[in-house]
C-alpha atoms as a PDB file:
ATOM      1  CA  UNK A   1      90.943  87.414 117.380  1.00  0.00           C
ATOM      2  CA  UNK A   2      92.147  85.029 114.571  1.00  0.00           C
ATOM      3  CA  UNK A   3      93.836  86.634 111.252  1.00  0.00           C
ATOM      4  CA  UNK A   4      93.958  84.509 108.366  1.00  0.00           C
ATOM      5  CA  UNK A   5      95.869  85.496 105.178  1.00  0.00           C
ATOM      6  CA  UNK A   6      94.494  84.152 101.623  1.00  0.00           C
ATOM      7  CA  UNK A   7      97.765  83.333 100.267  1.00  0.00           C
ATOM      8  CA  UNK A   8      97.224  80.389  97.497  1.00  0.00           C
ATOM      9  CA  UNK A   9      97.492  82.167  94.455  1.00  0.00           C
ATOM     10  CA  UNK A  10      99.686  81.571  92.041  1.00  0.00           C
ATOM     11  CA  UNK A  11      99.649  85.153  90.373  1.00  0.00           C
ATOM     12  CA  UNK A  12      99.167  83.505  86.346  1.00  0.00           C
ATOM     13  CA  UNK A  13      99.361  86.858  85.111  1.00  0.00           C
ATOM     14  CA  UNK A  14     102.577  87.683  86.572  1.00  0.00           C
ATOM     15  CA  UNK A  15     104.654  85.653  84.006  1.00  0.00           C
ATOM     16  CA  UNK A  16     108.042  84.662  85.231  1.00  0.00           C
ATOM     17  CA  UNK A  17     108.160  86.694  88.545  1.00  0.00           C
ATOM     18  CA  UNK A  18     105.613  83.590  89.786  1.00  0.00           C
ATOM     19  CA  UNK A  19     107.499  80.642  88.029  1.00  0.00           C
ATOM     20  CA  UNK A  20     109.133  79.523  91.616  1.00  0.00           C
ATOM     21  CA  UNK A  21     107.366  81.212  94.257  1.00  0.00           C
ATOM     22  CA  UNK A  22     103.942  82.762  95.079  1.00  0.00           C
ATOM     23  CA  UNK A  23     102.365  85.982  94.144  1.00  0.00           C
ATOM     24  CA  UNK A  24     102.349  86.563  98.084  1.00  0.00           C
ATOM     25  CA  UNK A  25     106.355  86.250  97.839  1.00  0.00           C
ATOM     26  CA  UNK A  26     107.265  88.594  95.462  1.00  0.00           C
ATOM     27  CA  UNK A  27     109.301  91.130  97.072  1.00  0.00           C
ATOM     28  CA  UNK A  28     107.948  95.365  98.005  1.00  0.00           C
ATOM     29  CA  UNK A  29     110.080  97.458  99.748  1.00  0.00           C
ATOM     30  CA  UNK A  30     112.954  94.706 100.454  1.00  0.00           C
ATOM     31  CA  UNK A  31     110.565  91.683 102.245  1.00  0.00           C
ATOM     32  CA  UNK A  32     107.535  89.803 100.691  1.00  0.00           C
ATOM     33  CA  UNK A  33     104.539  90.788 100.359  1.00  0.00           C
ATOM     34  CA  UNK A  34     102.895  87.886 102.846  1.00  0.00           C
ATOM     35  CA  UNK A  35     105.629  89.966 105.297  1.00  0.00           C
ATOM     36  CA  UNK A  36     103.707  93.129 105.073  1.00  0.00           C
ATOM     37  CA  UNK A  37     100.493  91.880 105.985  1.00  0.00           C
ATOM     38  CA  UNK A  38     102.021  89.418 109.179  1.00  0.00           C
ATOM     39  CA  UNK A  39     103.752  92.948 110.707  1.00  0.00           C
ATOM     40  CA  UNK A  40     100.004  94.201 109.658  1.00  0.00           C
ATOM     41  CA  UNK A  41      98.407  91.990 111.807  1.00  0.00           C
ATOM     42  CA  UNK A  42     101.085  92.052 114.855  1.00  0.00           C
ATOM     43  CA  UNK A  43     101.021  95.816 114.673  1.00  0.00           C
ATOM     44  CA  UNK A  44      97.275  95.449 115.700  1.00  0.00           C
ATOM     45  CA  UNK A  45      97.832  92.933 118.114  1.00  0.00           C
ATOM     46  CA  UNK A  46      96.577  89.741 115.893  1.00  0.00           C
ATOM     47  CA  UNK A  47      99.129  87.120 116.576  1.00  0.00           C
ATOM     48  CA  UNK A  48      97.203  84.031 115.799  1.00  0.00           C
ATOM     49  CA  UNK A  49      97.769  84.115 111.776  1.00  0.00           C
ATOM     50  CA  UNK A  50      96.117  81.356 109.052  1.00  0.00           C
ATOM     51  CA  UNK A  51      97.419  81.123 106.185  1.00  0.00           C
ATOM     52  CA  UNK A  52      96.551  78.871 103.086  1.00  0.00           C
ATOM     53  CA  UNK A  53      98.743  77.093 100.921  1.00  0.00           C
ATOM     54  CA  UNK A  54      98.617  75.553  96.972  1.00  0.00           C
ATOM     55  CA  UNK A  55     101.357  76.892  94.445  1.00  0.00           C
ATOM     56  CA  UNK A  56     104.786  76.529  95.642  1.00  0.00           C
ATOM     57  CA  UNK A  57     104.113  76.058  99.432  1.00  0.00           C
ATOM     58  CA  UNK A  58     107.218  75.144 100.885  1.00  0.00           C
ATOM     59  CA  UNK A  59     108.314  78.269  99.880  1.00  0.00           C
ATOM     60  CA  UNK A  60     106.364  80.431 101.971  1.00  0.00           C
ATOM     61  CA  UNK A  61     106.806  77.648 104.538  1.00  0.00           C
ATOM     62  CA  UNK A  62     110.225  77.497 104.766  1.00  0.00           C
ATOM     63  CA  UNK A  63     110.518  81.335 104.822  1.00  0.00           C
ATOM     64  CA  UNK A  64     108.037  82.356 107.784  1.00  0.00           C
ATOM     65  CA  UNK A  65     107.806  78.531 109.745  1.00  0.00           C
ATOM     66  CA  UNK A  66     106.275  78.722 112.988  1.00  0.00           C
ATOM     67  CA  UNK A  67     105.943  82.482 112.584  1.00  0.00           C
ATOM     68  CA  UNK A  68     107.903  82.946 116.126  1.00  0.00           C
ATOM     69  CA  UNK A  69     110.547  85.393 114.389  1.00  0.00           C
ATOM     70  CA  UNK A  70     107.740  87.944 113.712  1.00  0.00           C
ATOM     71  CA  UNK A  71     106.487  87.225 117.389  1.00  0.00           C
ATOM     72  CA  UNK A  72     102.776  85.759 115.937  1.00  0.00           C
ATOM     73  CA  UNK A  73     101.960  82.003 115.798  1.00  0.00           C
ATOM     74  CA  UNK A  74     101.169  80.548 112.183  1.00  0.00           C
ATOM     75  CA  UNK A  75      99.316  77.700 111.068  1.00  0.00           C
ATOM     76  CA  UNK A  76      98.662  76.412 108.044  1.00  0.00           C
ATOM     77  CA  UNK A  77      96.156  74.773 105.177  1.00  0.00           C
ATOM     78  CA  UNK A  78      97.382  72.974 101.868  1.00  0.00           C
ATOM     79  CA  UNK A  79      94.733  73.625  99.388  1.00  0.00           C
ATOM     80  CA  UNK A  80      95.142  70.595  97.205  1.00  0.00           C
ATOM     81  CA  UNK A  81      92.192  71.797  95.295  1.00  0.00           C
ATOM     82  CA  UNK A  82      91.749  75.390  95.422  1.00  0.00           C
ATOM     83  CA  UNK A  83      88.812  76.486  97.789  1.00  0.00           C
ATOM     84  CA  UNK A  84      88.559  79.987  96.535  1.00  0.00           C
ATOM     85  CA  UNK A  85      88.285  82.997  99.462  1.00  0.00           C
ATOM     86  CA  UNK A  86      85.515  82.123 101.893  1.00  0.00           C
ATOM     87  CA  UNK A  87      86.334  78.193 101.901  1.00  0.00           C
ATOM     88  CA  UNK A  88      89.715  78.802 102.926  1.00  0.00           C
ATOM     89  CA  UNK A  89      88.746  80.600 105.744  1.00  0.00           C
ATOM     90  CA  UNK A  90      86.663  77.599 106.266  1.00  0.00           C
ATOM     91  CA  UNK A  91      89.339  75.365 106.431  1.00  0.00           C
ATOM     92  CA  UNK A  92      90.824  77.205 109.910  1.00  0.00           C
ATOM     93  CA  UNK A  93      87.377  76.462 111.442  1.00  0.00           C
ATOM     94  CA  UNK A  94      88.387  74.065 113.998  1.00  0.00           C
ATOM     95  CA  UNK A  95      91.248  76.317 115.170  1.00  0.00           C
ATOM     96  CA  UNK A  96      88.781  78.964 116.202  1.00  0.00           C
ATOM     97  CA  UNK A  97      86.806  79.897 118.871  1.00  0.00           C
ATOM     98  CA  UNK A  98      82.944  80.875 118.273  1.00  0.00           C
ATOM     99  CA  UNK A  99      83.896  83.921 120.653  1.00  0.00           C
ATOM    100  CA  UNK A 100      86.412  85.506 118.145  1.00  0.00           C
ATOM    101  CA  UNK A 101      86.171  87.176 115.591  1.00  0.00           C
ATOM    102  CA  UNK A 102      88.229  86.632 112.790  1.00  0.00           C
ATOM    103  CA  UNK A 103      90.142  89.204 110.284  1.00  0.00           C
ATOM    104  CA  UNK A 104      90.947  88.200 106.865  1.00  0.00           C
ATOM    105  CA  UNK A 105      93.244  89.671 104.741  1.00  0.00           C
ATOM    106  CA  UNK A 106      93.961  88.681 100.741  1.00  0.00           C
ATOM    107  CA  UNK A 107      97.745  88.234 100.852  1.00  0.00           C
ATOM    108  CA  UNK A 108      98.506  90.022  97.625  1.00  0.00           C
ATOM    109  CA  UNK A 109      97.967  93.506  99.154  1.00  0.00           C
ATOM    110  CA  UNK A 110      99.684  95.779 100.373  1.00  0.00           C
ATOM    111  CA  UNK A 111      98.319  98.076 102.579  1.00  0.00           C
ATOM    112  CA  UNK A 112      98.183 100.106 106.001  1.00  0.00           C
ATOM    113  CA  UNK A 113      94.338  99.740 106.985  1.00  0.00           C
ATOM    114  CA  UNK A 114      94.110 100.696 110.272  1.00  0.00           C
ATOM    115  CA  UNK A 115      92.689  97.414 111.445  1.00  0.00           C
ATOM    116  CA  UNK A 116      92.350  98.383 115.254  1.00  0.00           C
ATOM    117  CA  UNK A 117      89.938 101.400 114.043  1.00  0.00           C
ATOM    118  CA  UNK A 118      88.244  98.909 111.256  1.00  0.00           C
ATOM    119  CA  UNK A 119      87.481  96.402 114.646  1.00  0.00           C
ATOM    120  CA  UNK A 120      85.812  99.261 116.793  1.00  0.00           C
ATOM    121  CA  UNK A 121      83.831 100.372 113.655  1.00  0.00           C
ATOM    122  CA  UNK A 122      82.446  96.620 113.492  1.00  0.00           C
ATOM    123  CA  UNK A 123      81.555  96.686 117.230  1.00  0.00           C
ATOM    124  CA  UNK A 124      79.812  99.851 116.864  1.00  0.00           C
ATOM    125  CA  UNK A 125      77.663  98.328 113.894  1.00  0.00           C
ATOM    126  CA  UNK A 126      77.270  95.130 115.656  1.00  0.00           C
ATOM    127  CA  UNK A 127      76.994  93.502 112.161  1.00  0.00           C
ATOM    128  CA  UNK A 128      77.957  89.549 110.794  1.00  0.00           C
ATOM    129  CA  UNK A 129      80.288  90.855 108.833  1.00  0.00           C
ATOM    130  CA  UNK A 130      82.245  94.267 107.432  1.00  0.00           C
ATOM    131  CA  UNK A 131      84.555  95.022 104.952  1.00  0.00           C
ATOM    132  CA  UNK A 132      86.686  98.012 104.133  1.00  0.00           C
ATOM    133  CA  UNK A 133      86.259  99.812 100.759  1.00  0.00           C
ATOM    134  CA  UNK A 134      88.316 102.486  99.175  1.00  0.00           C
ATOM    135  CA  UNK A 135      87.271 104.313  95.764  1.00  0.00           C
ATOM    136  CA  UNK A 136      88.745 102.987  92.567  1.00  0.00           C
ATOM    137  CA  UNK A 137      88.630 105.124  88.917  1.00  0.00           C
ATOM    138  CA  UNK A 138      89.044 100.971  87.388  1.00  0.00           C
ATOM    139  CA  UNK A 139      86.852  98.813  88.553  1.00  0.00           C
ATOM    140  CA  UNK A 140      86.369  96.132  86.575  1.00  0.00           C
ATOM    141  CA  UNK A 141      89.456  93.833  88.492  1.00  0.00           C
ATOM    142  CA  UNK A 142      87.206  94.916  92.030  1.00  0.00           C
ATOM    143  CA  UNK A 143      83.730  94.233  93.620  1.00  0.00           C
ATOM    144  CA  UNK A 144      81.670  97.280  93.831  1.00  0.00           C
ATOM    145  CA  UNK A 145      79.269  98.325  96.609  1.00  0.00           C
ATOM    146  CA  UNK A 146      77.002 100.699  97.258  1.00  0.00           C
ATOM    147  CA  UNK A 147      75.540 100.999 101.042  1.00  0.00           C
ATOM    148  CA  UNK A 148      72.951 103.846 103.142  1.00  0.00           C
ATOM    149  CA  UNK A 149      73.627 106.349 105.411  1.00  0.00           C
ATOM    150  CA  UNK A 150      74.562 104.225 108.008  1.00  0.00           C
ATOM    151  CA  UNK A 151      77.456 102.027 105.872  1.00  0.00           C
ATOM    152  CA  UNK A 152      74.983  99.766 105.771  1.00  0.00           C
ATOM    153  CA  UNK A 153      75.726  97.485 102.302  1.00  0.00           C
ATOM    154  CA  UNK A 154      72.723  97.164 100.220  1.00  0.00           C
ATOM    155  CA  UNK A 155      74.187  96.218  96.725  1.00  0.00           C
ATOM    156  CA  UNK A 156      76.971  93.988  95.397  1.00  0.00           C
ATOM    157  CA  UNK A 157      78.293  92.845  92.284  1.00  0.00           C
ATOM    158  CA  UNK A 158      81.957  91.233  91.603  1.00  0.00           C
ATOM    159  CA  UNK A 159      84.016  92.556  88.627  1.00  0.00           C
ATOM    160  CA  UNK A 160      81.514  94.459  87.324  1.00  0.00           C
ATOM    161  CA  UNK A 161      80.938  94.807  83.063  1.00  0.00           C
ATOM    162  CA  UNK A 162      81.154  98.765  81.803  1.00  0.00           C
ATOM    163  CA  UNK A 163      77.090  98.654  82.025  1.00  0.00           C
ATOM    164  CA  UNK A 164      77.452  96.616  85.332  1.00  0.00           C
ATOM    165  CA  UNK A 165      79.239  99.802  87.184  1.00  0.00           C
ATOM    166  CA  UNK A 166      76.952 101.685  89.708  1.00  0.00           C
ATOM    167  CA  UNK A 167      79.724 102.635  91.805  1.00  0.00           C
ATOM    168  CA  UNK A 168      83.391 103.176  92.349  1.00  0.00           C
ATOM    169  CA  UNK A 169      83.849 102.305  96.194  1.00  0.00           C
ATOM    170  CA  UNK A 170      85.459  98.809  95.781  1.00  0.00           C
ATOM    171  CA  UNK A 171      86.094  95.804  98.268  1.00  0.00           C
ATOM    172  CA  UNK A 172      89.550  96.358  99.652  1.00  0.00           C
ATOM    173  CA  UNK A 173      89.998  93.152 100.216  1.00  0.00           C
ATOM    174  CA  UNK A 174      89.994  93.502 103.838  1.00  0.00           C
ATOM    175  CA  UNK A 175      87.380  91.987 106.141  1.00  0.00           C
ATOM    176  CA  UNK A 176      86.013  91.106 109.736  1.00  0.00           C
ATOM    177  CA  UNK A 177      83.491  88.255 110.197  1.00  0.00           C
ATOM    178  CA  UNK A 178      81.716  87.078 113.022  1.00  0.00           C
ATOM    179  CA  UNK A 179      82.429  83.193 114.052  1.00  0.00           C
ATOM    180  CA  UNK A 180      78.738  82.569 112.761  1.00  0.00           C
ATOM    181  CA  UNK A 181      79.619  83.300 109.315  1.00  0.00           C
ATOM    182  CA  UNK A 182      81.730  80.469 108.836  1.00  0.00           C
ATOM    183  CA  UNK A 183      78.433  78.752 109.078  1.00  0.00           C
ATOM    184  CA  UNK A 184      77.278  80.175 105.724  1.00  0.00           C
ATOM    185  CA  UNK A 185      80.240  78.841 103.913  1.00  0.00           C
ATOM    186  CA  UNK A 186      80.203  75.208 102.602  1.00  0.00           C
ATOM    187  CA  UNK A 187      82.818  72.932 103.773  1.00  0.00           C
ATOM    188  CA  UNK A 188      85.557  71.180 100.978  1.00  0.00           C
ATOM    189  CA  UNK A 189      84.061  73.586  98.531  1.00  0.00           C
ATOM    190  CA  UNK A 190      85.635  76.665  95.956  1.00  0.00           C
ATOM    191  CA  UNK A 191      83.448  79.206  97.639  1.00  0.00           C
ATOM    192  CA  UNK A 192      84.460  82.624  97.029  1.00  0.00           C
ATOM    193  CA  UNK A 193      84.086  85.954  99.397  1.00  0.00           C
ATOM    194  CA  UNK A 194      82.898  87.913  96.263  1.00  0.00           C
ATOM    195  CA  UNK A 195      81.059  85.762  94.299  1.00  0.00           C
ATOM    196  CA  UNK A 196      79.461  83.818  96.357  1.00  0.00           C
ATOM    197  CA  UNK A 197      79.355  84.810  99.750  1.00  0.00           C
ATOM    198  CA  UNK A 198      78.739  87.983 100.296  1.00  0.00           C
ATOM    199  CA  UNK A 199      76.302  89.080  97.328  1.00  0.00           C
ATOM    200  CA  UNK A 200      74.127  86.197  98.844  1.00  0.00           C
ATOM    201  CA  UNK A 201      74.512  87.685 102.552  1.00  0.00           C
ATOM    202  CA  UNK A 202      73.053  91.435 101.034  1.00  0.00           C
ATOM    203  CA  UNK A 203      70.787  89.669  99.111  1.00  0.00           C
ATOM    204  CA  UNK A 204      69.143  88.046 102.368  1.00  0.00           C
ATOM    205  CA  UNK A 205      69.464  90.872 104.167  1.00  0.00           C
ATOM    206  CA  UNK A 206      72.148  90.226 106.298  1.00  0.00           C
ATOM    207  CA  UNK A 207      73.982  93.525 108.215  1.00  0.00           C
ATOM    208  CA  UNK A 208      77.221  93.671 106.204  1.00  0.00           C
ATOM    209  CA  UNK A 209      78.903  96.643 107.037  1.00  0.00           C
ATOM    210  CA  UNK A 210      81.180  98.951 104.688  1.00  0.00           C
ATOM    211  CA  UNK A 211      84.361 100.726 106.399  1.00  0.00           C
ATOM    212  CA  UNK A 212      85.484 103.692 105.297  1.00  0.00           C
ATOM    213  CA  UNK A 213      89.245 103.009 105.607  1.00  0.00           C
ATOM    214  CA  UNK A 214      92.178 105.773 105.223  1.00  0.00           C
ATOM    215  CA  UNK A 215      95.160 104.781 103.681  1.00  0.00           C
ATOM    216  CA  UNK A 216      96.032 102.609 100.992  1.00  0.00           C
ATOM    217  CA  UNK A 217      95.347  99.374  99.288  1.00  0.00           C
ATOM    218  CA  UNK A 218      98.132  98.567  96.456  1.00  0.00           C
ATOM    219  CA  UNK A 219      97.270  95.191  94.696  1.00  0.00           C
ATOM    220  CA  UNK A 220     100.153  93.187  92.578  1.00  0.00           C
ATOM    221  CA  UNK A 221      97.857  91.305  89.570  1.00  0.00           C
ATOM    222  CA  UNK A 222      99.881  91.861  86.543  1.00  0.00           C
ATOM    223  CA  UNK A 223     104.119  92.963  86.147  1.00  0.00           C
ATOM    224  CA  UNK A 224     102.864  96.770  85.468  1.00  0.00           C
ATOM    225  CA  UNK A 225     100.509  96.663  88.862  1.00  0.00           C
ATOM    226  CA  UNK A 226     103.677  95.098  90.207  1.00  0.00           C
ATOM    227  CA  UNK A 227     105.796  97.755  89.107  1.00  0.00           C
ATOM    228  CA  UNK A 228     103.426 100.638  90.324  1.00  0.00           C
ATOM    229  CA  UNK A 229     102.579  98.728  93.250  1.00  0.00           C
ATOM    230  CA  UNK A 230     106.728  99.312  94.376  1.00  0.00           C
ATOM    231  CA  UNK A 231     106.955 102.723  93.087  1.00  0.00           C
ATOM    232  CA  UNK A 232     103.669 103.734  95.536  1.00  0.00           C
ATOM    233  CA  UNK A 233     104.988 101.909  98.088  1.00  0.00           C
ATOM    234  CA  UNK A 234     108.059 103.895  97.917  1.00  0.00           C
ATOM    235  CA  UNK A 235     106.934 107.152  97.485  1.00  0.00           C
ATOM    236  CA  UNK A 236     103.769 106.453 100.862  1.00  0.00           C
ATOM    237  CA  UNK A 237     107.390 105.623 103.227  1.00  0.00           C
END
């Protein structure tokens, strides 16, 4: 299995804690946040990690390298346009095999999915593609699903208006996708996971696949998520 981390943001709305580095390298719990999710991915045995690059690259570069310290092998893509969620996953298409399967995680998460348990869900399902969801009170910032009795998603919609909201259980920004999806995805194009991609995949009537995931998902989008998101990660040790 390949993991790729979506790690190009610059984090805008983070004022000066993003002036010299990513939003992926801003520090929980004494490492970066781009940290958390590589010991994520060994911890499940993914040790072939993606990760894309725009604002500030050499940072994150000169921080992780080759990835050999964390006992995983990373690779990289410079975005010199951005290519939004989907087309950077895209970009790592020659570097995979159409016998994995690939996990994607957005880099400015933290979180503690169990991914091994999120991969035997997906087998059981035999789906294209499945994504774990937690419930949200907010979720305007979130795309919101609804899916049957069987997890079986049947209704999509990114960043939903107040009239817009049907449902709380939000994209945790954590998903598994068959090799074949990469297929869907235009090449050297901003495509994006929630607005494009997978809205179009329920719409055709594709099996994506909602996981129920225990745990937590903490996101770091503004200085007073930031500050919350250390104070939760504190108090969850």
């Amino acid at each position: 299995m390949k993991g790729v981390i979506l790690s190009a943001g610059k984090g805008t709305r983070l004022g000066h804690y993003t002036q010299t580095r990513p939003k992926v390298m801003m520090e929980v719990g004494g490492m970066p946040v781009l940290e958390h999710g590589i010991l994520l991915f060994k911890k499940h045995g993914i040790e072939d990690i993606c990760i894309n690059l725009h604002y500030c690259p050499q940072v994150i570069q000169d921080y992780f390298g080759d990835g050999r310290k964390w006992g995983v092998s990373i690779r990289y893509h410079f975005e010199k346009e951005l290519l939004g969620t989907a087309g950077a996953v895209k970009a790592f298409e020659e570097w995979m095999n159409m016998e994995e399967e690939i996990m994607v995680l957005y880099g400015d998460n933290l979180t503690d999915c169990d991914l091994t348990a999120m991969r035997c869900f997906h087998k059981e399902k035999r789906g294209m593609l499945t994504m774990a969801f937690i419930e949200e009170k907010d979720v305007s910032k979130s795309g919101i699903i609804a899916f049957d009795s069987d997890y079986r998603v049947v209704r999509m919609v990114e960043k939903p208006k107040p009239d817009e909201a049907f449902s709380h259980w939000v994209n945790a920004g954590i998903l598994l996708l068959e090799h074949k999806v990469l297929d869907l995805i235009p090449k050297d194009e901003f495509y994006d996971f929630g607005y494009h991609l997978l809205p179009k995949m329920v719409r055709d009537g594709m099996d994506v696949y909602a996981y129920p995931m225990n745990g937590y998902v903490i996101s770091l989008d503004t200085p007073e998520y930031y500050h919350k998101a250390k104070e939760n990660f504190r108090l969850k040790q």
